[in-house]
C-alpha atoms as a PDB file:
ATOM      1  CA  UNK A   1     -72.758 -28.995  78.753  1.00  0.00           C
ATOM      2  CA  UNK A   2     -73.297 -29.516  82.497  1.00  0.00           C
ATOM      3  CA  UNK A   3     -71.497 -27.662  84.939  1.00  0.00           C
ATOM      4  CA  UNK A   4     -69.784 -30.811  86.716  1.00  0.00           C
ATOM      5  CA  UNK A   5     -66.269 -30.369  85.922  1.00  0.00           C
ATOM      6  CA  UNK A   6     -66.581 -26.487  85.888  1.00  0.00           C
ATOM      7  CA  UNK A   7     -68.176 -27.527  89.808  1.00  0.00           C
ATOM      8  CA  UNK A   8     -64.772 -29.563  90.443  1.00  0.00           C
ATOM      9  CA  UNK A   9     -62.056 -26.837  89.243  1.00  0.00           C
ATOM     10  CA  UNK A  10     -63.343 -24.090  91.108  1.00  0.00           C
ATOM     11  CA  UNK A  11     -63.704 -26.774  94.691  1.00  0.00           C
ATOM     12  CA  UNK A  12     -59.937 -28.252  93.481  1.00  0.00           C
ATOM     13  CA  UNK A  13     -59.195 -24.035  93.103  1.00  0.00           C
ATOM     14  CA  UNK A  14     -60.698 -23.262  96.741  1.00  0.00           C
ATOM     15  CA  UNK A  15     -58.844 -26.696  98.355  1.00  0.00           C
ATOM     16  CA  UNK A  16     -55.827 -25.754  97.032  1.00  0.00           C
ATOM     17  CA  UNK A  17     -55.292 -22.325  97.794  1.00  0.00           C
ATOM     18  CA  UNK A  18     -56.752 -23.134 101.363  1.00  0.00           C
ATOM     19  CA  UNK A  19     -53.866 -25.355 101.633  1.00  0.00           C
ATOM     20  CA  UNK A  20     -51.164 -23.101 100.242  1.00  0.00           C
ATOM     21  CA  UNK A  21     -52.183 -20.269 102.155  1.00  0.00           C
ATOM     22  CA  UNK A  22     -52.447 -22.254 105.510  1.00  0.00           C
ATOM     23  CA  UNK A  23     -48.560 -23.117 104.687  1.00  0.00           C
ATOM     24  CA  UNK A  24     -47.982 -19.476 104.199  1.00  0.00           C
ATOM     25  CA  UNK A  25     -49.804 -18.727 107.350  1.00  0.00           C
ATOM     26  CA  UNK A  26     -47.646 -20.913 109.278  1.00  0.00           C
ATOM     27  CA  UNK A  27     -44.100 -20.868 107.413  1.00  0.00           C
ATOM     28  CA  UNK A  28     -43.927 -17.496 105.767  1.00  0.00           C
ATOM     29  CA  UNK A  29     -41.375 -16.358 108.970  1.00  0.00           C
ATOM     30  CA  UNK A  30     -38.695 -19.215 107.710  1.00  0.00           C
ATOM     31  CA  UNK A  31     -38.463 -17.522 104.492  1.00  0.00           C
ATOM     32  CA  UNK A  32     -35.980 -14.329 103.876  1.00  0.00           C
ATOM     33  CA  UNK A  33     -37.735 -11.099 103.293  1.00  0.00           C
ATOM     34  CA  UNK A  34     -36.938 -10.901  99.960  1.00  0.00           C
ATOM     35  CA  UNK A  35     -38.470 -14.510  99.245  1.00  0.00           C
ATOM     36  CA  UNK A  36     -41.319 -13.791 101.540  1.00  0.00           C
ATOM     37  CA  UNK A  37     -42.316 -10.332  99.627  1.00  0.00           C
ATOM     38  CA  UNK A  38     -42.191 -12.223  96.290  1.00  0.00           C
ATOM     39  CA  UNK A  39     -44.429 -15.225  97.725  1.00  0.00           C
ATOM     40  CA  UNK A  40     -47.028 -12.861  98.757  1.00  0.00           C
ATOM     41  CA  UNK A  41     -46.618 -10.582  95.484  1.00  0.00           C
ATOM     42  CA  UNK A  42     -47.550 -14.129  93.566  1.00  0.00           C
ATOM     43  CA  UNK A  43     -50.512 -14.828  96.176  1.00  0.00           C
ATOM     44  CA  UNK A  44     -51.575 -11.432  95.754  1.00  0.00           C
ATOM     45  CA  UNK A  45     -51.114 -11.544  91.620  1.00  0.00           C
ATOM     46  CA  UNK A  46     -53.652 -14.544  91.639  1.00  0.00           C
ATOM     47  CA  UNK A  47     -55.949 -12.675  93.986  1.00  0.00           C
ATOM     48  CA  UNK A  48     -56.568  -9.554  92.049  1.00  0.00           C
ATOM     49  CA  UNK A  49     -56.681 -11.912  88.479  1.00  0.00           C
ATOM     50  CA  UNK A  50     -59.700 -13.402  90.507  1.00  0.00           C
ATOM     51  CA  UNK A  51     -61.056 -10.637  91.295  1.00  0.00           C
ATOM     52  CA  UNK A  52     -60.972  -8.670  87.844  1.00  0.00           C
ATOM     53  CA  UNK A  53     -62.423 -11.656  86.171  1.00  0.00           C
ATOM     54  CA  UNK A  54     -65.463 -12.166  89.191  1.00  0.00           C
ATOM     55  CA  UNK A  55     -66.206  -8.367  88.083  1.00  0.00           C
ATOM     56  CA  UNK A  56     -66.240  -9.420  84.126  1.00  0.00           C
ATOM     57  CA  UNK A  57     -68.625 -12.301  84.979  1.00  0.00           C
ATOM     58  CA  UNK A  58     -70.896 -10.115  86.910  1.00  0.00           C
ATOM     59  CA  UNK A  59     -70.834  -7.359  84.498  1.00  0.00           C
ATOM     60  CA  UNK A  60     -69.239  -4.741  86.483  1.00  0.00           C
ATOM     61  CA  UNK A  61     -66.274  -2.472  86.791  1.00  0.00           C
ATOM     62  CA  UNK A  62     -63.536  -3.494  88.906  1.00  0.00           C
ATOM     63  CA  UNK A  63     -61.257  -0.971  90.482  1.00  0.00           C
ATOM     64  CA  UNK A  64     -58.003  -2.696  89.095  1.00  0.00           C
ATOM     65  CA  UNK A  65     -55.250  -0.964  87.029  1.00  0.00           C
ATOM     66  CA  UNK A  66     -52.993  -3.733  86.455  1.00  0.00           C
ATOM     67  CA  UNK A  67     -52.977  -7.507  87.905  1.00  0.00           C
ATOM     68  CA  UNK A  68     -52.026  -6.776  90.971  1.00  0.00           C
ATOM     69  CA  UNK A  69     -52.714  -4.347  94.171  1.00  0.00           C
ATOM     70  CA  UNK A  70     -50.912  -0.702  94.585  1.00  0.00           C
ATOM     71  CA  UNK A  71     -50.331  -1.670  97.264  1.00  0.00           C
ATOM     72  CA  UNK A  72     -49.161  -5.146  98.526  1.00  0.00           C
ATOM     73  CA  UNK A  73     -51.437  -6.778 101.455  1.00  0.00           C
ATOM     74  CA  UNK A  74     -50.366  -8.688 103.767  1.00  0.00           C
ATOM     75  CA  UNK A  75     -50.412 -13.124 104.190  1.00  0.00           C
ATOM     76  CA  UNK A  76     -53.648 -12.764 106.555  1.00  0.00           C
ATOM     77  CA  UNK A  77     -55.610 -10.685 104.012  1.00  0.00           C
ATOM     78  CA  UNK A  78     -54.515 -12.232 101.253  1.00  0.00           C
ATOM     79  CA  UNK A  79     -55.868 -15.076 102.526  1.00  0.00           C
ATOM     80  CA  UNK A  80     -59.388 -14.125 103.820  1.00  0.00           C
ATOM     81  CA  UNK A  81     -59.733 -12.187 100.559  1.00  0.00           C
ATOM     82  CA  UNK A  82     -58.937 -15.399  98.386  1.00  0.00           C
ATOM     83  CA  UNK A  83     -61.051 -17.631 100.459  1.00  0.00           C
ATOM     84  CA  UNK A  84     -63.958 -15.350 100.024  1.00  0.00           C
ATOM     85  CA  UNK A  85     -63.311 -15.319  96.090  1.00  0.00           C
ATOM     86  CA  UNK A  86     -62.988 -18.700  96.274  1.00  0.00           C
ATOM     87  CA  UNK A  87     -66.564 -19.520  97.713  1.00  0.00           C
ATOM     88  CA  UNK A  88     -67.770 -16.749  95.518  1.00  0.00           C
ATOM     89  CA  UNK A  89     -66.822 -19.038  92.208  1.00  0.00           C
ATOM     90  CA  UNK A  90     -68.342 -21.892  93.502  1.00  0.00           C
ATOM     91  CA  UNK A  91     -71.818 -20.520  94.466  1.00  0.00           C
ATOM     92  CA  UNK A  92     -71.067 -18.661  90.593  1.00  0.00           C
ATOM     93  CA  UNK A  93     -70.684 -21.927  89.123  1.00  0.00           C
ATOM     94  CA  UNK A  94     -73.727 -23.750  91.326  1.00  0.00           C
ATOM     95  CA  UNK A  95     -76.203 -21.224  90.653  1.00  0.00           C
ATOM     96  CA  UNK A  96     -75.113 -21.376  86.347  1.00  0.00           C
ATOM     97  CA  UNK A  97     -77.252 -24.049  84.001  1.00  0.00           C
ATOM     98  CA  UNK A  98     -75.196 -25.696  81.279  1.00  0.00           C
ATOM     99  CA  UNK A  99     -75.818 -23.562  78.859  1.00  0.00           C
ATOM    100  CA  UNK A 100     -74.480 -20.367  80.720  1.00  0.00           C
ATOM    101  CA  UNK A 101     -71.123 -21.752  80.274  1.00  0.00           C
ATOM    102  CA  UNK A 102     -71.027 -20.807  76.904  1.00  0.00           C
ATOM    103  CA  UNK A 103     -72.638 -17.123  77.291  1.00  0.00           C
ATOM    104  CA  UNK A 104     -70.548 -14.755  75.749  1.00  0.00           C
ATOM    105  CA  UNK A 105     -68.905 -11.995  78.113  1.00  0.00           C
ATOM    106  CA  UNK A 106     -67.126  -8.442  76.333  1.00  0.00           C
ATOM    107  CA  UNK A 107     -64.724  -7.318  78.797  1.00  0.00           C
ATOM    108  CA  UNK A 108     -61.304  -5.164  78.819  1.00  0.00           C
ATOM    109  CA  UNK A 109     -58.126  -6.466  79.862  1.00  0.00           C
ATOM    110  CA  UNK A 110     -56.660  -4.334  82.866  1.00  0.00           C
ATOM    111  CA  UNK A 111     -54.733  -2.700  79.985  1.00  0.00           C
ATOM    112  CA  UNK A 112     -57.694  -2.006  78.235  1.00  0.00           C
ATOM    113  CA  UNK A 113     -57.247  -4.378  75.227  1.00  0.00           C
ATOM    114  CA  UNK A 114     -61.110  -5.510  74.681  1.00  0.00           C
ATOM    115  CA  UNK A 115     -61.427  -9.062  74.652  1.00  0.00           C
ATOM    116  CA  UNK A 116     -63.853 -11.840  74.205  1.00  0.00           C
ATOM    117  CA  UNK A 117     -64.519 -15.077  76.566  1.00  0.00           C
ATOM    118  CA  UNK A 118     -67.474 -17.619  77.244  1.00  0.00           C
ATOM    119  CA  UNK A 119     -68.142 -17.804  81.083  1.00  0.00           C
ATOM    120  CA  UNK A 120     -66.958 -21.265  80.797  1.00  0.00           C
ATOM    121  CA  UNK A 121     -63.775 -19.941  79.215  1.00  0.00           C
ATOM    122  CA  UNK A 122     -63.348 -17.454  81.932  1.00  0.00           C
ATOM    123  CA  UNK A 123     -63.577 -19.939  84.523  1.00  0.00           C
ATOM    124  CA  UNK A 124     -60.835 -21.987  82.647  1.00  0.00           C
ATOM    125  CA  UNK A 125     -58.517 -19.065  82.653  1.00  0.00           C
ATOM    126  CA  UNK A 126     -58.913 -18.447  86.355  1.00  0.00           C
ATOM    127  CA  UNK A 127     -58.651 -22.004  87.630  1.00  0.00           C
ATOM    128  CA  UNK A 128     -55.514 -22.582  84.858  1.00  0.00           C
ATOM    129  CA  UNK A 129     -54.003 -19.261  86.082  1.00  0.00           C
ATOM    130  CA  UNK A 130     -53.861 -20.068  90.037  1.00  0.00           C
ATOM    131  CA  UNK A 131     -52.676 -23.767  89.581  1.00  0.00           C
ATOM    132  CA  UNK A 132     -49.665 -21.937  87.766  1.00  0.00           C
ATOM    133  CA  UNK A 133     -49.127 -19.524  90.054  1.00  0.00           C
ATOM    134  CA  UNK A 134     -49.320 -21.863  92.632  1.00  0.00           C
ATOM    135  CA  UNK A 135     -46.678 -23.859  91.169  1.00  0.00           C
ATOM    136  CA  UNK A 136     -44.764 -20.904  91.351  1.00  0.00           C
ATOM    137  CA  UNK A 137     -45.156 -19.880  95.254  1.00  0.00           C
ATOM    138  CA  UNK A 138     -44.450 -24.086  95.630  1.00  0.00           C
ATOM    139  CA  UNK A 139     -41.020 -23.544  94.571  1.00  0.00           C
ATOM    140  CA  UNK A 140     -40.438 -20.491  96.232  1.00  0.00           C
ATOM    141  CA  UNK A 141     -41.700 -22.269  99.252  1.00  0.00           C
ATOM    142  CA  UNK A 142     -39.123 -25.300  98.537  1.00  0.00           C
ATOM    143  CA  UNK A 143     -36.422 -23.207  98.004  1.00  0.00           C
ATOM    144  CA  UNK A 144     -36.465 -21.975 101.045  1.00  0.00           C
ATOM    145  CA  UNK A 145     -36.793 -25.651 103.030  1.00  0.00           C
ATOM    146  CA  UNK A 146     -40.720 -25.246 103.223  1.00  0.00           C
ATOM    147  CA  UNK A 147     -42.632 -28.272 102.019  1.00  0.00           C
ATOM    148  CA  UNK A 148     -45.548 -26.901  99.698  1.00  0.00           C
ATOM    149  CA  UNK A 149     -48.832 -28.444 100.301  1.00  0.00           C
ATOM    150  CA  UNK A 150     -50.768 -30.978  97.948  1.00  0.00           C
ATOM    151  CA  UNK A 151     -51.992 -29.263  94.672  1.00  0.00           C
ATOM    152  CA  UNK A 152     -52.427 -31.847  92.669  1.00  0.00           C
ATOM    153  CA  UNK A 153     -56.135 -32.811  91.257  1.00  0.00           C
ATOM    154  CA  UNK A 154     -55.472 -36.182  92.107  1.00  0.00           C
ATOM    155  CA  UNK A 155     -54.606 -35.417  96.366  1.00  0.00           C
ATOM    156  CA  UNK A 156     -58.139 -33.333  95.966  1.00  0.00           C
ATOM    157  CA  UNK A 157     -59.956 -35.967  94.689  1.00  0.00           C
ATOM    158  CA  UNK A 158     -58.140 -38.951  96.949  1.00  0.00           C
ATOM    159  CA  UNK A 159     -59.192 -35.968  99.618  1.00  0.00           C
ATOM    160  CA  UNK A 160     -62.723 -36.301  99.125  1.00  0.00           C
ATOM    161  CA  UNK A 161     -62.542 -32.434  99.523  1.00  0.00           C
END
């Protein structure tokens, strides 16, 4: 295996989470509190998933109890931090050869259940996980009158991103 479309879900993953969080950045004050605080409890719920599973990959603890931060950050760090995640999985992904996709990693769940993935599976999981999240925050975002950015694989590719 070659890690071409592994390369191309974690630069689709980076484009679109740039572009969500760039319509958070400018819209988040047009949504009701309530709305807003459940937008950024989703951005921040992909974030820390991210981040547990960058620590599994690199073989290290992560200081995570559950899937999300004690205590909830705010739109501007939420995005820095994702952005720097994001470049982090793509250098991950450049610097892997093909067969490192299918390295076995033994990790624990944030609720301690051991569990089993292949880097490549891992990978999977974290680019599935933030497109459905993202779908999520999209129709929070359209409920409230905001137009959600492009997420589809299609706008990245017709992007040239």
């Amino acid at each position: 295996m070659n890690s071409q479309p592994y390369s191309s879900l974690v630069r689709y993953k980076q484009w679109a989470d740039r572009g969500l969080h760039a319509v958070v950045a400018r819209d988040i004050a047009r949504i009701p509190e309530a709305d807003a605080v459940i937008l950024l409890r989703i951005l921040d719920h992909i974030h820390v998933v991210d981040r547990v599973f960058q620590h599994h990959l690199q073989g290290r603890p992560h200081p995570f109890r559950a899937a999300r931060s004690e205590v909830l950050p705010g739109a501007q760090e939420l995005a820095e931090g994702t952005e720097e995640a994001d470049a982090w999985y793509v250098s991950y992904v450049d610097g892997l050869s093909g067969k490192d996709f299918d390295q076995p990693v033994d990790f624990s769940f944030t609720n301690g259940t051991p569990a089993r993935m292949t880097r490549g599976e891992i990978l999977l999981h974290v680019c599935l996980h933030g497109t459905y999240h993202r779908g999520n925050a999209g129709l929070l975002l359209q409920k409230n009158g905001v137009a959600p950015n492009d997420d589809r694989m299609t706008d990245f590719l017709e992007a040239g991103a």
